[in-house]
PDB file of N, CA and C in Angstrom:
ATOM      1  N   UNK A   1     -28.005   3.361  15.475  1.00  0.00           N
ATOM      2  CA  UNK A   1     -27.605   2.912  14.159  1.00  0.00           C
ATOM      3  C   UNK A   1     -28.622   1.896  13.635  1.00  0.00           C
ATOM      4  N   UNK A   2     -28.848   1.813  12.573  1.00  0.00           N
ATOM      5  CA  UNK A   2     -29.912   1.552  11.660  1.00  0.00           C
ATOM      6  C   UNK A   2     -29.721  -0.072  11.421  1.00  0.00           C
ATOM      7  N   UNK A   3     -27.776  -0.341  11.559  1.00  0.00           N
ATOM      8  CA  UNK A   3     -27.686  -1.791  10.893  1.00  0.00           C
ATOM      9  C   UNK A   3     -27.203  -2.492  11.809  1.00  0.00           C
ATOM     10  N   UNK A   4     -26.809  -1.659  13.371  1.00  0.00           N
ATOM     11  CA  UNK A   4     -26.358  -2.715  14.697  1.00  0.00           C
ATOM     12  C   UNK A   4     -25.242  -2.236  14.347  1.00  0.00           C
ATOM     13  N   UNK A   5     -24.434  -1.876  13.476  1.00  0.00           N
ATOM     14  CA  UNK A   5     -22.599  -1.840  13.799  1.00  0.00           C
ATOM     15  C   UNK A   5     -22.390  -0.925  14.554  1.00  0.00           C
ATOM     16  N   UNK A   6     -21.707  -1.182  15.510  1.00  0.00           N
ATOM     17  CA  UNK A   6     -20.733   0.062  16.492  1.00  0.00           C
ATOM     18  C   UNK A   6     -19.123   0.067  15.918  1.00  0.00           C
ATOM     19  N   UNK A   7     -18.757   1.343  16.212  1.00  0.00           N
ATOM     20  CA  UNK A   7     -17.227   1.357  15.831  1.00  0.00           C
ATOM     21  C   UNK A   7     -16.750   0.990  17.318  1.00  0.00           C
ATOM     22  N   UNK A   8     -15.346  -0.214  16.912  1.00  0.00           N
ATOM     23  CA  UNK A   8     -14.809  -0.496  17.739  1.00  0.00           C
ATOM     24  C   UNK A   8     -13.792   0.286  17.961  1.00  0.00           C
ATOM     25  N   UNK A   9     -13.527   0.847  19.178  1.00  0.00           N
ATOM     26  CA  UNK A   9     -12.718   1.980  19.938  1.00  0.00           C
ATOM     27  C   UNK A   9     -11.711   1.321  20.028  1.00  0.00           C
ATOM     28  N   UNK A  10     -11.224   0.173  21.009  1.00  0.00           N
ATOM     29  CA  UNK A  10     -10.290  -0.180  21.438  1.00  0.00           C
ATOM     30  C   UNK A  10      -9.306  -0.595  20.014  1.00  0.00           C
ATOM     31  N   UNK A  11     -10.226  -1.310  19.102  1.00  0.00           N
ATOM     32  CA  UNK A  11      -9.062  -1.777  17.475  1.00  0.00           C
ATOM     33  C   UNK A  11      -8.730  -0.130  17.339  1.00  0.00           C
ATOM     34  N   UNK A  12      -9.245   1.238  17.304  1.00  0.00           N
ATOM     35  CA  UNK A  12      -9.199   1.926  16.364  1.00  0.00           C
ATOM     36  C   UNK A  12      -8.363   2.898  16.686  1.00  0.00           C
ATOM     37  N   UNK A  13      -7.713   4.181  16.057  1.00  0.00           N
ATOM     38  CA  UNK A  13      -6.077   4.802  16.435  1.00  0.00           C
ATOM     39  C   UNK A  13      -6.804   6.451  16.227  1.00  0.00           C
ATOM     40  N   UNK A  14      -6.456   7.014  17.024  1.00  0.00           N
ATOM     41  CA  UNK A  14      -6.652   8.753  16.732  1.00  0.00           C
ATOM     42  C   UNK A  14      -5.718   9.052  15.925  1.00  0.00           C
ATOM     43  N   UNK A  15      -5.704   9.771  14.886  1.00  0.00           N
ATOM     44  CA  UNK A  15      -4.031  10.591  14.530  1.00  0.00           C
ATOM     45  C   UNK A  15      -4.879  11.626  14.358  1.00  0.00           C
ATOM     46  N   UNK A  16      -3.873  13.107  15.098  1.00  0.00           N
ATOM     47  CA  UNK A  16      -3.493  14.016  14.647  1.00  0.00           C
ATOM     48  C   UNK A  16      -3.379  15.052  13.841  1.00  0.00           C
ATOM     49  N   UNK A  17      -3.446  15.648  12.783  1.00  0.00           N
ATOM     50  CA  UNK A  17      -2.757  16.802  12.346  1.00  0.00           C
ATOM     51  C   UNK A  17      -2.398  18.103  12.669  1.00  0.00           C
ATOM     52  N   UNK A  18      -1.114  18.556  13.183  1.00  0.00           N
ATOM     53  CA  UNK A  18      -1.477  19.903  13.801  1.00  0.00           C
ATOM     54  C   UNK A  18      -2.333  20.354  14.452  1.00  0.00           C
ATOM     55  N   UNK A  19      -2.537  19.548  16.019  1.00  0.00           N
ATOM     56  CA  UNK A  19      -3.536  19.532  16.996  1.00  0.00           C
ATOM     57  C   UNK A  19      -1.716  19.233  17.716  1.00  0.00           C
ATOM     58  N   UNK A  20      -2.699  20.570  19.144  1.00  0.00           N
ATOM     59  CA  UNK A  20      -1.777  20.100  20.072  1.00  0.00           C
ATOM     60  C   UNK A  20      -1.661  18.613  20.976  1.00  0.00           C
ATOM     61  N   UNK A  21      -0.496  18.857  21.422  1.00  0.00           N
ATOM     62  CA  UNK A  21      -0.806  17.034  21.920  1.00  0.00           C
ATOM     63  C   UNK A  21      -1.656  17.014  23.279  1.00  0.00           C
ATOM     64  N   UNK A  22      -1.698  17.867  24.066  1.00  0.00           N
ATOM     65  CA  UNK A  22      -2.918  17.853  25.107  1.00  0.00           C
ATOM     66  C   UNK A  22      -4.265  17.908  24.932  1.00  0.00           C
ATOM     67  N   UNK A  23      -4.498  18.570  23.745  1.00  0.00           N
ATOM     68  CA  UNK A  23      -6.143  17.788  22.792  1.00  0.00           C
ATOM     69  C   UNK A  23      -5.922  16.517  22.142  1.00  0.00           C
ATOM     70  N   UNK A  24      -5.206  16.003  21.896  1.00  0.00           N
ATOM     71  CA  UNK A  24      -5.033  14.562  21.377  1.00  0.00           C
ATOM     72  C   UNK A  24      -5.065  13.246  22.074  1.00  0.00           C
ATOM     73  N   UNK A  25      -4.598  13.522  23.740  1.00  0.00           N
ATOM     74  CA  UNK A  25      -4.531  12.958  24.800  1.00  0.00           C
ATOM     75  C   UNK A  25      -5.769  12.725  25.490  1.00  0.00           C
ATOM     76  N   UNK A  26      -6.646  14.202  25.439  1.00  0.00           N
ATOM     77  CA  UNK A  26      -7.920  14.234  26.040  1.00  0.00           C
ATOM     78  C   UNK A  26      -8.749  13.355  25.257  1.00  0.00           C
ATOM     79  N   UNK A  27      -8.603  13.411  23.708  1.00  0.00           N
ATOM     80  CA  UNK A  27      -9.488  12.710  23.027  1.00  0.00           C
ATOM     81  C   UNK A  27      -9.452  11.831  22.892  1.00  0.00           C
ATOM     82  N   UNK A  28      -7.986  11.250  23.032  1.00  0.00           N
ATOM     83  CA  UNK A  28      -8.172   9.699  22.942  1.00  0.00           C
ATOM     84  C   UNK A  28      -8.729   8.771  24.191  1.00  0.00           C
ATOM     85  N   UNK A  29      -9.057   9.514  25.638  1.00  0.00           N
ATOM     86  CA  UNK A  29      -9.136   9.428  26.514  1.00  0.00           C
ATOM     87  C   UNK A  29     -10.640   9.400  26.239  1.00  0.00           C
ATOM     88  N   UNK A  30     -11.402  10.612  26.204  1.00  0.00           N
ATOM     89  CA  UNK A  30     -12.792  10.385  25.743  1.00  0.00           C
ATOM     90  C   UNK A  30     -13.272   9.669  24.802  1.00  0.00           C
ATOM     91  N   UNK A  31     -12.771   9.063  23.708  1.00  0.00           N
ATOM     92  CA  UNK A  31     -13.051   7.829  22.865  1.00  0.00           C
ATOM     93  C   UNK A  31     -12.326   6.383  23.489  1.00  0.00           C
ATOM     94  N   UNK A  32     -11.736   6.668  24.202  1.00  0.00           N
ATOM     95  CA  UNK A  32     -11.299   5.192  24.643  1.00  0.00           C
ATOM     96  C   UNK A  32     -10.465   4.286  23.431  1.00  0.00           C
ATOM     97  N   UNK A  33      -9.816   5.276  22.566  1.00  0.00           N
ATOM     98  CA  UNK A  33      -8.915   4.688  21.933  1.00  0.00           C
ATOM     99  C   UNK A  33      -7.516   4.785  21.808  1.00  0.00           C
ATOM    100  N   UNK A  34      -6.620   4.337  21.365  1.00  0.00           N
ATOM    101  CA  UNK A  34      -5.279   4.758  20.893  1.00  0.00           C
ATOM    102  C   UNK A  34      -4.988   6.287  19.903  1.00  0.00           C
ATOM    103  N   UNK A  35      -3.121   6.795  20.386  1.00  0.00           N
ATOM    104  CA  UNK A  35      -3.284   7.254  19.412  1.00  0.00           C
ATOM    105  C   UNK A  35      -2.308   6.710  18.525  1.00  0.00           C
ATOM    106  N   UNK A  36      -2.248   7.548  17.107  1.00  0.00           N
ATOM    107  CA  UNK A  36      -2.158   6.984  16.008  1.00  0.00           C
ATOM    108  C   UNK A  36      -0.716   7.723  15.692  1.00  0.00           C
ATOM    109  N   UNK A  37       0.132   7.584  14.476  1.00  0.00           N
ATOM    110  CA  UNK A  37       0.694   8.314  13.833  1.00  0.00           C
ATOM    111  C   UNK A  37       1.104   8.355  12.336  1.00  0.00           C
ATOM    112  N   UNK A  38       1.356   9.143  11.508  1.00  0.00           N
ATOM    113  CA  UNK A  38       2.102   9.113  10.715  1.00  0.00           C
ATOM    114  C   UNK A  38       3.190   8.431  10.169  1.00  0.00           C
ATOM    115  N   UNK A  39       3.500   7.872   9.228  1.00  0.00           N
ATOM    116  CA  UNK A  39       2.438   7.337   7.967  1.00  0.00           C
ATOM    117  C   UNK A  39       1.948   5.850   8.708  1.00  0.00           C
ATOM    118  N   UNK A  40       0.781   5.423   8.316  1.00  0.00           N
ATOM    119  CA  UNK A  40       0.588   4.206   8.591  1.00  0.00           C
ATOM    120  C   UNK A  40      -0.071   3.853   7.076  1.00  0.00           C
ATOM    121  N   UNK A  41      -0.371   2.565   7.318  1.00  0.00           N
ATOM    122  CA  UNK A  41      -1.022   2.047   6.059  1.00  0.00           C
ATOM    123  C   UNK A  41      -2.944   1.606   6.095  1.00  0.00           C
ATOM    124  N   UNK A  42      -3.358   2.019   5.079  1.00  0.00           N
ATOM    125  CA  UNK A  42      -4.560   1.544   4.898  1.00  0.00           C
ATOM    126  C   UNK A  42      -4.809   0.913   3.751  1.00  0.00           C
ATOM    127  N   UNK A  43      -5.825  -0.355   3.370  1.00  0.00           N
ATOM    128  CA  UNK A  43      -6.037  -1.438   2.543  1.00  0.00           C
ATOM    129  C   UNK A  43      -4.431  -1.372   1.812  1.00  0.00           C
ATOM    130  N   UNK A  44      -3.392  -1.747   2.896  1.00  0.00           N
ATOM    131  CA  UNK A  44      -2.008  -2.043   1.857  1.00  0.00           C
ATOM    132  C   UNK A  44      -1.402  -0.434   1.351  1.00  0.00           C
ATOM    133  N   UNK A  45      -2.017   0.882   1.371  1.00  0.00           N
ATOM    134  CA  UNK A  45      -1.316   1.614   1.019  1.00  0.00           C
ATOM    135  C   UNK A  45      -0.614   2.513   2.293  1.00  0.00           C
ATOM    136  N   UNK A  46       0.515   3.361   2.090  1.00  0.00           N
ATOM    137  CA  UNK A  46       0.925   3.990   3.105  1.00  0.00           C
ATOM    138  C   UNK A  46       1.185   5.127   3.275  1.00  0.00           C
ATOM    139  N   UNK A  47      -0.241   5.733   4.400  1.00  0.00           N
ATOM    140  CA  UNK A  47      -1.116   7.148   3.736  1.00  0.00           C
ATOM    141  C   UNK A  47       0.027   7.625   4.872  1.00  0.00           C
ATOM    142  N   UNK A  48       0.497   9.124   4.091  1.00  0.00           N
ATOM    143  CA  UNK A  48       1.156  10.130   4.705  1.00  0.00           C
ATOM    144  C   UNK A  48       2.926   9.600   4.996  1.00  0.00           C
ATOM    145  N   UNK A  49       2.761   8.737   4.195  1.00  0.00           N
ATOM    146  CA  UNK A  49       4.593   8.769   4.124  1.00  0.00           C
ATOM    147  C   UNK A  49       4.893   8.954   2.435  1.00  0.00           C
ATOM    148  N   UNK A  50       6.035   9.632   2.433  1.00  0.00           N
ATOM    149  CA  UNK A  50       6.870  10.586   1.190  1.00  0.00           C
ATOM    150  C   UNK A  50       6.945   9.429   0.064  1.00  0.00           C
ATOM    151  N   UNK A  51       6.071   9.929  -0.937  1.00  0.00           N
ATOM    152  CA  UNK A  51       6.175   9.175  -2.253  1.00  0.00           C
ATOM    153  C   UNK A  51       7.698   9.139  -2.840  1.00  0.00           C
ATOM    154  N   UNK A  52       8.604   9.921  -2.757  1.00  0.00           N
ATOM    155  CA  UNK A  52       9.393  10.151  -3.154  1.00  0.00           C
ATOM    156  C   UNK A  52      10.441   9.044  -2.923  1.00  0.00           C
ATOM    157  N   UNK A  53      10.054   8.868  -2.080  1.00  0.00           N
ATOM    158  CA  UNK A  53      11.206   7.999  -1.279  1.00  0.00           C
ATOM    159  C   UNK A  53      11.352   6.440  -1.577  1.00  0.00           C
ATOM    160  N   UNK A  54      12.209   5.651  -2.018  1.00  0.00           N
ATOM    161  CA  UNK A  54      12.153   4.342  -2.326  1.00  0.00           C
ATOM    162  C   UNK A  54      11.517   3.124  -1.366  1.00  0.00           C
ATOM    163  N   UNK A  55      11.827   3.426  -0.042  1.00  0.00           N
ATOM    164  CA  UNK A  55      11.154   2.746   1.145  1.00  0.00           C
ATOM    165  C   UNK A  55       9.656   2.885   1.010  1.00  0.00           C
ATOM    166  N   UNK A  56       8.945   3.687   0.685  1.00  0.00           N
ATOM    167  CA  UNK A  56       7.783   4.009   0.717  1.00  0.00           C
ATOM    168  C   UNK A  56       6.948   2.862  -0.636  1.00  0.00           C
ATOM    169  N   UNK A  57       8.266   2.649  -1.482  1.00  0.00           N
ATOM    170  CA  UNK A  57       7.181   1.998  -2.802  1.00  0.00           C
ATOM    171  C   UNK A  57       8.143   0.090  -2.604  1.00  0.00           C
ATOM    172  N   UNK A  58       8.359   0.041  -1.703  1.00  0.00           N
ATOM    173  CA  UNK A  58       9.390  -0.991  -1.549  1.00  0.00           C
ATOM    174  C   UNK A  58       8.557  -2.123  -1.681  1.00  0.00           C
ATOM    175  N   UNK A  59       6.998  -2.457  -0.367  1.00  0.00           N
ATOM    176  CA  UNK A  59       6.135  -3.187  -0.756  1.00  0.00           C
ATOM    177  C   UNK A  59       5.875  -3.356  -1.970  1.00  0.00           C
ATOM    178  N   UNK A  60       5.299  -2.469  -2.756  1.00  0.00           N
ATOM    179  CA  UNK A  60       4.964  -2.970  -4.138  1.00  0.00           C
ATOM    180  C   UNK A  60       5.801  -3.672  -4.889  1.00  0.00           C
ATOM    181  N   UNK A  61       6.962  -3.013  -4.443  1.00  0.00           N
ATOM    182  CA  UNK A  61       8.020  -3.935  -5.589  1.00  0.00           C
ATOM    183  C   UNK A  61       8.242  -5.960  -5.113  1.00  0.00           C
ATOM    184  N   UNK A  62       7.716  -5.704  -3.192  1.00  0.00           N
ATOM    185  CA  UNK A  62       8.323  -7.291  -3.239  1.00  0.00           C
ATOM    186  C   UNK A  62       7.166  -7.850  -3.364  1.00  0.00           C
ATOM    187  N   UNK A  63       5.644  -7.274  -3.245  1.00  0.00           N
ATOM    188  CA  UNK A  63       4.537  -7.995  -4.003  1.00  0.00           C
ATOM    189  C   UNK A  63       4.567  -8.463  -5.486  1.00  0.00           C
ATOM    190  N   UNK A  64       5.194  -7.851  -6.247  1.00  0.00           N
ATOM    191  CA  UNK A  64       5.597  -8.254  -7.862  1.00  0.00           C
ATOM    192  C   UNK A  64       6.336  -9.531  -7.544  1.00  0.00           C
ATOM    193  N   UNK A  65       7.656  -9.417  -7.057  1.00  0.00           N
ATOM    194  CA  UNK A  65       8.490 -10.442  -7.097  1.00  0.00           C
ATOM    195  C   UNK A  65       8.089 -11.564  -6.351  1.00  0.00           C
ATOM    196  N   UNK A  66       7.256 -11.230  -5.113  1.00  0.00           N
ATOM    197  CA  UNK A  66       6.555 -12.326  -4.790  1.00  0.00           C
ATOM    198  C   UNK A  66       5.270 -13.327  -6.002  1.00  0.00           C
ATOM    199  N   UNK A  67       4.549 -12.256  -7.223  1.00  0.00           N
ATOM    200  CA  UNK A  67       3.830 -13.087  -7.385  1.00  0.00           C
ATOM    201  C   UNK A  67       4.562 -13.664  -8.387  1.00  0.00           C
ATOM    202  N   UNK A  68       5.821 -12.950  -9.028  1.00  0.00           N
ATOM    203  CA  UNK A  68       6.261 -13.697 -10.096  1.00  0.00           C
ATOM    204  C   UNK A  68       6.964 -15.072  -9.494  1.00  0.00           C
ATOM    205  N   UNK A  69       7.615 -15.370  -8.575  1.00  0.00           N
ATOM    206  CA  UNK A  69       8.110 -16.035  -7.679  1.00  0.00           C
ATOM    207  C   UNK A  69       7.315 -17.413  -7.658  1.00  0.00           C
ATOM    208  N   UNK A  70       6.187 -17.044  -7.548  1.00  0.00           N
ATOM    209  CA  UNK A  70       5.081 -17.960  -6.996  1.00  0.00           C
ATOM    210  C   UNK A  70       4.757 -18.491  -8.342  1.00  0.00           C
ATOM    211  N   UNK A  71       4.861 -17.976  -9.718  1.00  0.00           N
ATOM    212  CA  UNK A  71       4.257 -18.308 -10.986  1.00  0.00           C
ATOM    213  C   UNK A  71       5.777 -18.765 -11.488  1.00  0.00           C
ATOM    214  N   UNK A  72       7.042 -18.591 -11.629  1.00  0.00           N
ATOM    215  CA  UNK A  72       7.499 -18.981 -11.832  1.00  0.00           C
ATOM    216  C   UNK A  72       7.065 -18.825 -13.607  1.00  0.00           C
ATOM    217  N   UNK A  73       8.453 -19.495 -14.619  1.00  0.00           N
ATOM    218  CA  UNK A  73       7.851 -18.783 -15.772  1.00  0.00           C
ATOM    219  C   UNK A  73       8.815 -20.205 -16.972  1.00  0.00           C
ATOM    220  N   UNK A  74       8.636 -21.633 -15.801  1.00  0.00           N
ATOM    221  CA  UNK A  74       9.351 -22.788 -16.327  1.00  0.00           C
ATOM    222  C   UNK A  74       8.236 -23.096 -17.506  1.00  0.00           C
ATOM    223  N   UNK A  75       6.807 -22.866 -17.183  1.00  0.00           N
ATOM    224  CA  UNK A  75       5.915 -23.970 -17.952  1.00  0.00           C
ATOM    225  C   UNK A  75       4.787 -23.101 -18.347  1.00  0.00           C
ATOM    226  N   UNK A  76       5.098 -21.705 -18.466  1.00  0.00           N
ATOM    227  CA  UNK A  76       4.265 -20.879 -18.976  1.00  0.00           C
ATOM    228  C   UNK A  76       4.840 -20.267 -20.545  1.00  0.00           C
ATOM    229  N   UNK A  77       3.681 -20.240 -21.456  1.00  0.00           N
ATOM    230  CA  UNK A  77       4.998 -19.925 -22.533  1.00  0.00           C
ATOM    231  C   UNK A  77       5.222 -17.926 -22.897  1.00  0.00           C
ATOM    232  N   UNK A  78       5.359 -17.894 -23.772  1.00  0.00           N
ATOM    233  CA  UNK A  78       5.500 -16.835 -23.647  1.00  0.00           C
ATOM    234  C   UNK A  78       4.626 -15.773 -23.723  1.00  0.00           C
ATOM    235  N   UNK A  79       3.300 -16.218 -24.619  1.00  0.00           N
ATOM    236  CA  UNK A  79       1.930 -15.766 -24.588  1.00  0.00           C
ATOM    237  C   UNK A  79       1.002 -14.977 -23.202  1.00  0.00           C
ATOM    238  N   UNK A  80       1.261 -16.760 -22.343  1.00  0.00           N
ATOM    239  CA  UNK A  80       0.993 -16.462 -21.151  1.00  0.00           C
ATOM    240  C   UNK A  80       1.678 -15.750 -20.536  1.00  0.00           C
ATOM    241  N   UNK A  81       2.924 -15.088 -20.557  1.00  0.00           N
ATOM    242  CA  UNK A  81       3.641 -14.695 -19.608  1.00  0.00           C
ATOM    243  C   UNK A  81       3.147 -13.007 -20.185  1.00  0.00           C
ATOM    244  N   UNK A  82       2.905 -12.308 -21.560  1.00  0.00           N
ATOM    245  CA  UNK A  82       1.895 -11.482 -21.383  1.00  0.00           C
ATOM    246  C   UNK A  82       1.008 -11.231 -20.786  1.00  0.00           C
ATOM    247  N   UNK A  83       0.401 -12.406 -20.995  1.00  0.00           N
ATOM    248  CA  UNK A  83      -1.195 -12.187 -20.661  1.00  0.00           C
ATOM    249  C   UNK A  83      -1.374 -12.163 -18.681  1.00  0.00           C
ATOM    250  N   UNK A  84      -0.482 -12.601 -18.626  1.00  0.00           N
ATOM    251  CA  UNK A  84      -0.096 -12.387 -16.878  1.00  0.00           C
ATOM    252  C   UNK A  84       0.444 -10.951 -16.562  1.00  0.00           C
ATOM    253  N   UNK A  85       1.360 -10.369 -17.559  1.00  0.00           N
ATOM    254  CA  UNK A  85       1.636  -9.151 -17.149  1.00  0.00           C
ATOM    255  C   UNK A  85       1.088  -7.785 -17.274  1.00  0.00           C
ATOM    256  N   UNK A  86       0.281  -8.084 -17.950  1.00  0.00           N
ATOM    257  CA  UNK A  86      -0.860  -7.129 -18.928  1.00  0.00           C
ATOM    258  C   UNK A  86      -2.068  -7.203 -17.986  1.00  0.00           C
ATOM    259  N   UNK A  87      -2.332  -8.359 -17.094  1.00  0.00           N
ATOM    260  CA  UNK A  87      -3.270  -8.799 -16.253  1.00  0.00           C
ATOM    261  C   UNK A  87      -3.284  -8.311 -14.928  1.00  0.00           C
ATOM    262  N   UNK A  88      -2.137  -9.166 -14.516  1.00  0.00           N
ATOM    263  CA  UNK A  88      -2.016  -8.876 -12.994  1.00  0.00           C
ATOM    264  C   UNK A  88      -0.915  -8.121 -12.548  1.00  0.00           C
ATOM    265  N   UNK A  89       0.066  -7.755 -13.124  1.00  0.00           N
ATOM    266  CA  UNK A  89       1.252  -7.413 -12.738  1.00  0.00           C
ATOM    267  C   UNK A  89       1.115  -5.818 -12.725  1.00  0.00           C
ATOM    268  N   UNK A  90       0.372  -5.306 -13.853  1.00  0.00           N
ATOM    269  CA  UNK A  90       0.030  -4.458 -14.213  1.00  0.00           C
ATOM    270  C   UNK A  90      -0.940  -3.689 -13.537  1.00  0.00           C
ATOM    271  N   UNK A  91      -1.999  -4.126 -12.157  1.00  0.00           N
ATOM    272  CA  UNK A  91      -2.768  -3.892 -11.649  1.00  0.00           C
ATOM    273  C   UNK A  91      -2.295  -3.225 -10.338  1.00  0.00           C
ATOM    274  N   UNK A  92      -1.212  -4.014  -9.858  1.00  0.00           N
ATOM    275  CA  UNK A  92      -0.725  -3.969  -8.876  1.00  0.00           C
ATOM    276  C   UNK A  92       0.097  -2.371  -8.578  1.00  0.00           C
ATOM    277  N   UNK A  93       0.721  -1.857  -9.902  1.00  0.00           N
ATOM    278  CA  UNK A  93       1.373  -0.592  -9.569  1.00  0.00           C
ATOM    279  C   UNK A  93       0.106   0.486  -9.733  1.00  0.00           C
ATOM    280  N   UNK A  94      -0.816   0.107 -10.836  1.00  0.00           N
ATOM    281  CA  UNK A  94      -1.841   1.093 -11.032  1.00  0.00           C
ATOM    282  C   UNK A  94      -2.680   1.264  -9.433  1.00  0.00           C
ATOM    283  N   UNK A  95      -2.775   0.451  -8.911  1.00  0.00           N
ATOM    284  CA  UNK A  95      -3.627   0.513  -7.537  1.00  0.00           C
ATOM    285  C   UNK A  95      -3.195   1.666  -6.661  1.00  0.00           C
ATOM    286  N   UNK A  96      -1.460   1.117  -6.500  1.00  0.00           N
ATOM    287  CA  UNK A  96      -0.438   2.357  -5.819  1.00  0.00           C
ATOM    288  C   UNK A  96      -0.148   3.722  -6.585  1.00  0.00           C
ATOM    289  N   UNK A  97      -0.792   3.650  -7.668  1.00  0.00           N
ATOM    290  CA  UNK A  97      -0.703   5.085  -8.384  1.00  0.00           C
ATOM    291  C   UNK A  97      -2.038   5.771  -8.393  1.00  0.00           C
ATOM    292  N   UNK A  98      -2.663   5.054  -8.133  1.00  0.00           N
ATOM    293  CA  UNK A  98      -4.753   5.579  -7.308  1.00  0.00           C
ATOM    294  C   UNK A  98      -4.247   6.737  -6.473  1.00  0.00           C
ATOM    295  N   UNK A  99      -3.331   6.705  -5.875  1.00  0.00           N
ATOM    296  CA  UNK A  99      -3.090   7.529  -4.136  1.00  0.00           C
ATOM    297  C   UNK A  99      -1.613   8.180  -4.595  1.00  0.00           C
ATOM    298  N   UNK A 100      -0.782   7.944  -5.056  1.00  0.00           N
ATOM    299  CA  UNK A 100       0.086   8.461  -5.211  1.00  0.00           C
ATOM    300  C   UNK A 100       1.188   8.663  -6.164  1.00  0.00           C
ATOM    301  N   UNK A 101       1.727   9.496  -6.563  1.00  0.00           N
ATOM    302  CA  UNK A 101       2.379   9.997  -7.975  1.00  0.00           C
ATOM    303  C   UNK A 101       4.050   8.934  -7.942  1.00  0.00           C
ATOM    304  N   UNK A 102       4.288   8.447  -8.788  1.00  0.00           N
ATOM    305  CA  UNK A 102       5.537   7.288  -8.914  1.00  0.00           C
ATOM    306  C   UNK A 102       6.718   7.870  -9.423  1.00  0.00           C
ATOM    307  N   UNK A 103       7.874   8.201  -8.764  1.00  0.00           N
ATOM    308  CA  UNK A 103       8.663   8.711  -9.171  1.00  0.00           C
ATOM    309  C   UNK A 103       9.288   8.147 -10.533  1.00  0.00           C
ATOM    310  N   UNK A 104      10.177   8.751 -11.624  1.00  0.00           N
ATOM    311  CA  UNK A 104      11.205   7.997 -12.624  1.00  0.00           C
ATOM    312  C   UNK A 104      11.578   6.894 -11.899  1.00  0.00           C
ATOM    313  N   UNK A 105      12.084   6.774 -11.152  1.00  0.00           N
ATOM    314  CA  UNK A 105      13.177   5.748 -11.148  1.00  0.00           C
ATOM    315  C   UNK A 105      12.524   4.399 -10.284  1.00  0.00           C
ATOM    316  N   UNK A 106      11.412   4.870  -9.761  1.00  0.00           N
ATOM    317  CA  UNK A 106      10.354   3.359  -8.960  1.00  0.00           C
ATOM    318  C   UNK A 106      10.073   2.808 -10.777  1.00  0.00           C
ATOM    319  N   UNK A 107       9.373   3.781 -11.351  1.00  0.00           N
ATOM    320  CA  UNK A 107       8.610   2.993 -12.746  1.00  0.00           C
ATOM    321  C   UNK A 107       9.587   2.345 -13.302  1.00  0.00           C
ATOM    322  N   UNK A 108      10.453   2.565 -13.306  1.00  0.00           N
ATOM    323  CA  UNK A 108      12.228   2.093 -14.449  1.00  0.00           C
ATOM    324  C   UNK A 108      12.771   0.694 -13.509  1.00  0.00           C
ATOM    325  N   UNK A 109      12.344   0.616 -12.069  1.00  0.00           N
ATOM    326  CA  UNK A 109      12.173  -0.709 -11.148  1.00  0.00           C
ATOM    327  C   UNK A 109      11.350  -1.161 -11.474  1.00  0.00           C
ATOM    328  N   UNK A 110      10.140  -1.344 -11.755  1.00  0.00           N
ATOM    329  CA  UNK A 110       9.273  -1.568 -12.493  1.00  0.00           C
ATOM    330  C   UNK A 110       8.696  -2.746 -13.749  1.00  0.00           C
ATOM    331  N   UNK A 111       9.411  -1.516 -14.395  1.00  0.00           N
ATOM    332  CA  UNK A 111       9.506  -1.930 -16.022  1.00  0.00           C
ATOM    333  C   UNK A 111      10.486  -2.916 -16.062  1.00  0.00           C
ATOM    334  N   UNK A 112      11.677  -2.915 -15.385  1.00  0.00           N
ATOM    335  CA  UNK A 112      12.519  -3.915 -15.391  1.00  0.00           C
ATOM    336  C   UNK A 112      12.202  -5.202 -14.918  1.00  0.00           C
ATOM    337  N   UNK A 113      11.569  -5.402 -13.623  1.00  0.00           N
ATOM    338  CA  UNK A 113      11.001  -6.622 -13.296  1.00  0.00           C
ATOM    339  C   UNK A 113       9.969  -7.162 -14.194  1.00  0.00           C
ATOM    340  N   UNK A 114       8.944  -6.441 -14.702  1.00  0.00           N
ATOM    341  CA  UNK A 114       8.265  -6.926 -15.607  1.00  0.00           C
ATOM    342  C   UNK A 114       9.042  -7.584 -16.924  1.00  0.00           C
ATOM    343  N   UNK A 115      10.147  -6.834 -17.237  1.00  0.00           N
ATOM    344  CA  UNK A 115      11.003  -7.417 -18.422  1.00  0.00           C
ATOM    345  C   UNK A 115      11.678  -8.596 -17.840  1.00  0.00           C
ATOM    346  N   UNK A 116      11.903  -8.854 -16.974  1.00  0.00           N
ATOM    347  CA  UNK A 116      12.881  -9.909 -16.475  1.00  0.00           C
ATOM    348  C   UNK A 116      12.297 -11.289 -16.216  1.00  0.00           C
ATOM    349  N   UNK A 117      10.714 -11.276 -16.292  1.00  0.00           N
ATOM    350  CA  UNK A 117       9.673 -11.934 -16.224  1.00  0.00           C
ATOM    351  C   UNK A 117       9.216 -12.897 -18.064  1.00  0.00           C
ATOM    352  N   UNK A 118       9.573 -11.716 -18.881  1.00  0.00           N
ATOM    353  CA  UNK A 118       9.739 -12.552 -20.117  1.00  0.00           C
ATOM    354  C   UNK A 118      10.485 -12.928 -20.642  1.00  0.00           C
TER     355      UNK A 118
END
């Protein structure tokens, strides 16, 4: 390698797809790593579990309420409390909609917290 990085084996997880599990065993054996499964998460999203499902978009929703939480909306007026939701609040579901399709009724959770915010 050109820049010195090696992939670290031991941090890193095999998964699967429709591979039997006695090739999955061997390989994780010849890489010297773990294996992996279904769904896990990467940078915060959670690849290969059912969009559909409310558990699946649950993070996003307590990251909202966490940041509104944290901003609180005593000494912001109402301007700002746009310009926060139009900003950041707004970023946060678009990120989780990069990877995956949002059912009716997550967006309508949603839209409501954002309303409950002004």
């Amino acid at each position: 390698m050109a820049s010195g990085l090696k992939v670290n084996f031991h941090k890193s997880s095999l998964i699967g797809v429709n591979v039997q599990r006695d090739f999955m065993k061997a390989a994780c054996n010849f890489l010297h790593c773990g294996e992996g499964s279904l769904p896990f998460k990467y940078l915060g999203l959670p690849v290969g579990a059912n969009s559909r499902k409310m558990s699946t978009w649950e993070p996003m929703s307590e990251q909202l309420k966490k940041r509104l939480n944290s901003w609180g909306n005593k000494y912001v007026s109402l301007a700002g409390r746009i310009v926060l939701l139009n900003s950041i609040l707004n970023a946060i579901p678009i990120f989780y909609l990069s990877f995956m399709k949002i059912p009716v009724k997550v967006l309508k959770m949603v839209t409501r917290i954002q309303r409950e915010f002004l």
